[in-house]
Protein backbone atom coordinates (compact mmCIF):
# COMPACT_ATOMS: atom_id res chain seq x y z
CA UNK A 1 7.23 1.82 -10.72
CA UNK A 2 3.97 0.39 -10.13
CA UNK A 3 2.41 -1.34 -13.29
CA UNK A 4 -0.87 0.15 -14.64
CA UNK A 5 -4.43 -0.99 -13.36
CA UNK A 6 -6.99 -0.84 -15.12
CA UNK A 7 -9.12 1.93 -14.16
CA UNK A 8 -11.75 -0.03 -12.03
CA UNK A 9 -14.13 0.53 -8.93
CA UNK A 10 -10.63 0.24 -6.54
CA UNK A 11 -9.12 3.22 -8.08
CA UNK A 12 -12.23 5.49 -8.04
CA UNK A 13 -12.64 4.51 -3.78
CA UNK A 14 -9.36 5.45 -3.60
CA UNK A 15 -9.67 8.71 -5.73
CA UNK A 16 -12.56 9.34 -3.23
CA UNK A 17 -11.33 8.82 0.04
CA UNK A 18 -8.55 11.37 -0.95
CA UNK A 19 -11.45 13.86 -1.69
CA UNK A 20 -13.30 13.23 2.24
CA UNK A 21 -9.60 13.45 3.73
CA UNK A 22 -8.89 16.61 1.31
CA UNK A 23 -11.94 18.05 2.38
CA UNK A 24 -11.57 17.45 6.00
CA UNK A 25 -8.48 18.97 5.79
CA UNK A 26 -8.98 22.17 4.13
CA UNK A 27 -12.75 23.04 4.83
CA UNK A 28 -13.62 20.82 7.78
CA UNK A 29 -16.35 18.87 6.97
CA UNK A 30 -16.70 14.78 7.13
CA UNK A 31 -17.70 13.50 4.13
CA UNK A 32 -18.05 9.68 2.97
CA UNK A 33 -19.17 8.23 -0.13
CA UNK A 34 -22.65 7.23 -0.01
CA UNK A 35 -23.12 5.93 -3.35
CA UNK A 36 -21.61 5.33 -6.53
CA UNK A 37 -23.39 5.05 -9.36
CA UNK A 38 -26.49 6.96 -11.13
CA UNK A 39 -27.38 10.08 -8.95
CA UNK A 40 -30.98 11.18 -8.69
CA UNK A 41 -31.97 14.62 -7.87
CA UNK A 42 -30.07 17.21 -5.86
CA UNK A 43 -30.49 20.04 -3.94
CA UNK A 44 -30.85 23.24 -5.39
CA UNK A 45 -29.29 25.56 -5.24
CA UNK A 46 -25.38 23.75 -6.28
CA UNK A 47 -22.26 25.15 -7.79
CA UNK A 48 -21.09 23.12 -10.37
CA UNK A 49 -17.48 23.02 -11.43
CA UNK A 50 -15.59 21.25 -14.23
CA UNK A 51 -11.89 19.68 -14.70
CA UNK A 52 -10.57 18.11 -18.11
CA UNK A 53 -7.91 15.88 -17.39
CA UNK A 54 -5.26 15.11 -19.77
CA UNK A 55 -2.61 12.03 -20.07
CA UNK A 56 -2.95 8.23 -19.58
CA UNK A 57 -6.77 9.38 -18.07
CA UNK A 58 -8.60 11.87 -20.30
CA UNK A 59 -11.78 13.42 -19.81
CA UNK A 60 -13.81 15.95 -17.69
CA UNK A 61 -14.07 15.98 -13.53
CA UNK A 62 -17.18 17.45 -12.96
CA UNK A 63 -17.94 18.58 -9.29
CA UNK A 64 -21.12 19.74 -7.59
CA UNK A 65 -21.03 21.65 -4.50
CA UNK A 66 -23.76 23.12 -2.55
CA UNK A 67 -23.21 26.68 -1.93
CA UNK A 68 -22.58 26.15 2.04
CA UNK A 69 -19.56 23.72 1.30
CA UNK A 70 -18.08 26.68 -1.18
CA UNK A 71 -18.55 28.88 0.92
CA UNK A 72 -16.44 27.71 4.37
CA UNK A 73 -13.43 27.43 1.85
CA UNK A 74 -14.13 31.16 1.61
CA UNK A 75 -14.13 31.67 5.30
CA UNK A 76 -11.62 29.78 5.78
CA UNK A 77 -8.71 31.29 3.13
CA UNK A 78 -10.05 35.04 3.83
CA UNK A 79 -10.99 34.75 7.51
CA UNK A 80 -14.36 35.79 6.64
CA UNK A 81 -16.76 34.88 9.37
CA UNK A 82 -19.81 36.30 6.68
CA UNK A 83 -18.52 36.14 3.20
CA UNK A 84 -20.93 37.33 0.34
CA UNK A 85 -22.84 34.68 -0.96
CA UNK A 86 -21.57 35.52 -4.67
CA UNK A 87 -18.10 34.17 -3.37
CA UNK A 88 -19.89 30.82 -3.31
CA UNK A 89 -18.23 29.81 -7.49
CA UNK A 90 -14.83 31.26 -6.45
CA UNK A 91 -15.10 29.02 -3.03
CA UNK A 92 -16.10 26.08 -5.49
CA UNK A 93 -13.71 26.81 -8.09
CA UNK A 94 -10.84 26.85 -6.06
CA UNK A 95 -12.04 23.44 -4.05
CA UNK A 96 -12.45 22.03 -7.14
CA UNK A 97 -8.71 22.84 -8.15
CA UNK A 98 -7.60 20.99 -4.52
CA UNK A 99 -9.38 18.31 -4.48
CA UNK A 100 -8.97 16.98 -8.14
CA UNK A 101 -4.83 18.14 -7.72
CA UNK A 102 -5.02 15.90 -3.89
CA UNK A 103 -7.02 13.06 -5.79
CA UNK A 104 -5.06 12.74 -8.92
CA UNK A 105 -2.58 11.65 -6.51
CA UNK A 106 -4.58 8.09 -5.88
CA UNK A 107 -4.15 7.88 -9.85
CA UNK A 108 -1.08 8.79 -10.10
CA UNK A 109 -0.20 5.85 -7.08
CA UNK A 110 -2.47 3.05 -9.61
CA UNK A 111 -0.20 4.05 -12.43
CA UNK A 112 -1.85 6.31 -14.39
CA UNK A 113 -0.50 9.92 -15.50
CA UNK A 114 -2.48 12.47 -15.49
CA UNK A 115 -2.52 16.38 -15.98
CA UNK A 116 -5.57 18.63 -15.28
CA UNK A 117 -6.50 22.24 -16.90
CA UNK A 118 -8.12 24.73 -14.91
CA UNK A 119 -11.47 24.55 -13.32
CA UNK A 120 -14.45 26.48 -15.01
CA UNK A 121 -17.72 26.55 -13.75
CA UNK A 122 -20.32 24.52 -15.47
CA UNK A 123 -23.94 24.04 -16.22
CA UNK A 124 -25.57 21.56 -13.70
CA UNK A 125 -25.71 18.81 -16.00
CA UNK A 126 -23.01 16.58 -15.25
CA UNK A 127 -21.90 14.13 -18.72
CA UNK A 128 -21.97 10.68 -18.54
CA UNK A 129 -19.34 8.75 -16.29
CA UNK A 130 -18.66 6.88 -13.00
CA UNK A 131 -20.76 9.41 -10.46
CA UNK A 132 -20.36 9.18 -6.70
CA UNK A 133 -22.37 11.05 -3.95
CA UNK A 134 -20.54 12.24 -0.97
CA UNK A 135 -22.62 12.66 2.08
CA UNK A 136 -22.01 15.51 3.97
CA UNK A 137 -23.90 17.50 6.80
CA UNK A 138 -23.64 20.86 4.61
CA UNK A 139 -25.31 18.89 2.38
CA UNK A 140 -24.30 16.18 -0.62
CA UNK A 141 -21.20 16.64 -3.31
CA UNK A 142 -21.54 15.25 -6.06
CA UNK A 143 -18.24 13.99 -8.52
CA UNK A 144 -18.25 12.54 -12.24
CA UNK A 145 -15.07 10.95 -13.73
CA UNK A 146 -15.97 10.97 -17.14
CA UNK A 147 -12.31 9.38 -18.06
CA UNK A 148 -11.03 7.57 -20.44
């Protein structure tokens, strides 16, 4: 059993670089983190999804998709070469649920338990916490760990 760290900038790169293998695997697209720390503007439009995690880590994963990024999940688990643009939250929602399930894992591997509830979209605001910017050519993701 591996003996807790503390929750530092090595854990969230790790927690990240789950999320651009996640998402390579499951929608295709390359991501890489691009920056950590305050975010200024985004793109509009963006799907915004949240997480509260429970356990030794407690707090809210907040996600921000662009539409396009949503979307190919939707192609991809219907086999929907056009799918309606309104499929865009349920694309994000359910992304949201993989990639915060596949990334808990890097916790999980630093020691710290952790349980998450189910996603629910959310207002664009994103709460105060360690933010990270994933670059990606459908456009950037954004992810908040607002954990404690």
């Amino acid at each position: 059993m591996r003996v807790k760290n503390t929750f530092g900038p090595d854990v969230v790169l790790e927690f990240l670089g789950a999320v651009c293998k996640t998402l390579r695997a499951t929608v295709g697209i390359e991501a890489v983190a691009a920056q950590i720390g305050p975010i200024g503007s985004r793109p509009t439009p963006t799907v915004a999804i949240r997480m509260d995690l429970d356990g030794d880590v407690r707090g809210p994963v907040t996600w921000v998709f662009p539409p396009q990024v949503a979307l190919e999940l939707v192609r991809r688990l219907l086999d929907d070469p056009d799918p309606d643009p309104s499929a865009a939250t349920d694309g994000a929602t359910e992304l949201a649920n993989i990639l915060t399930g596949r990334a808990a894992a890097a916790l999980e591997a630093n020691g710290f338990k952790c349980e998450f509830g189910p996603p629910y979209q959310s207002s664009d605001e994103t709460p105060p916490g360690i933010a990270a910017r994933l670059s990606t050519d459908a456009g950037p993701i954004d992810v908040v760990l607002s954990l404690t």
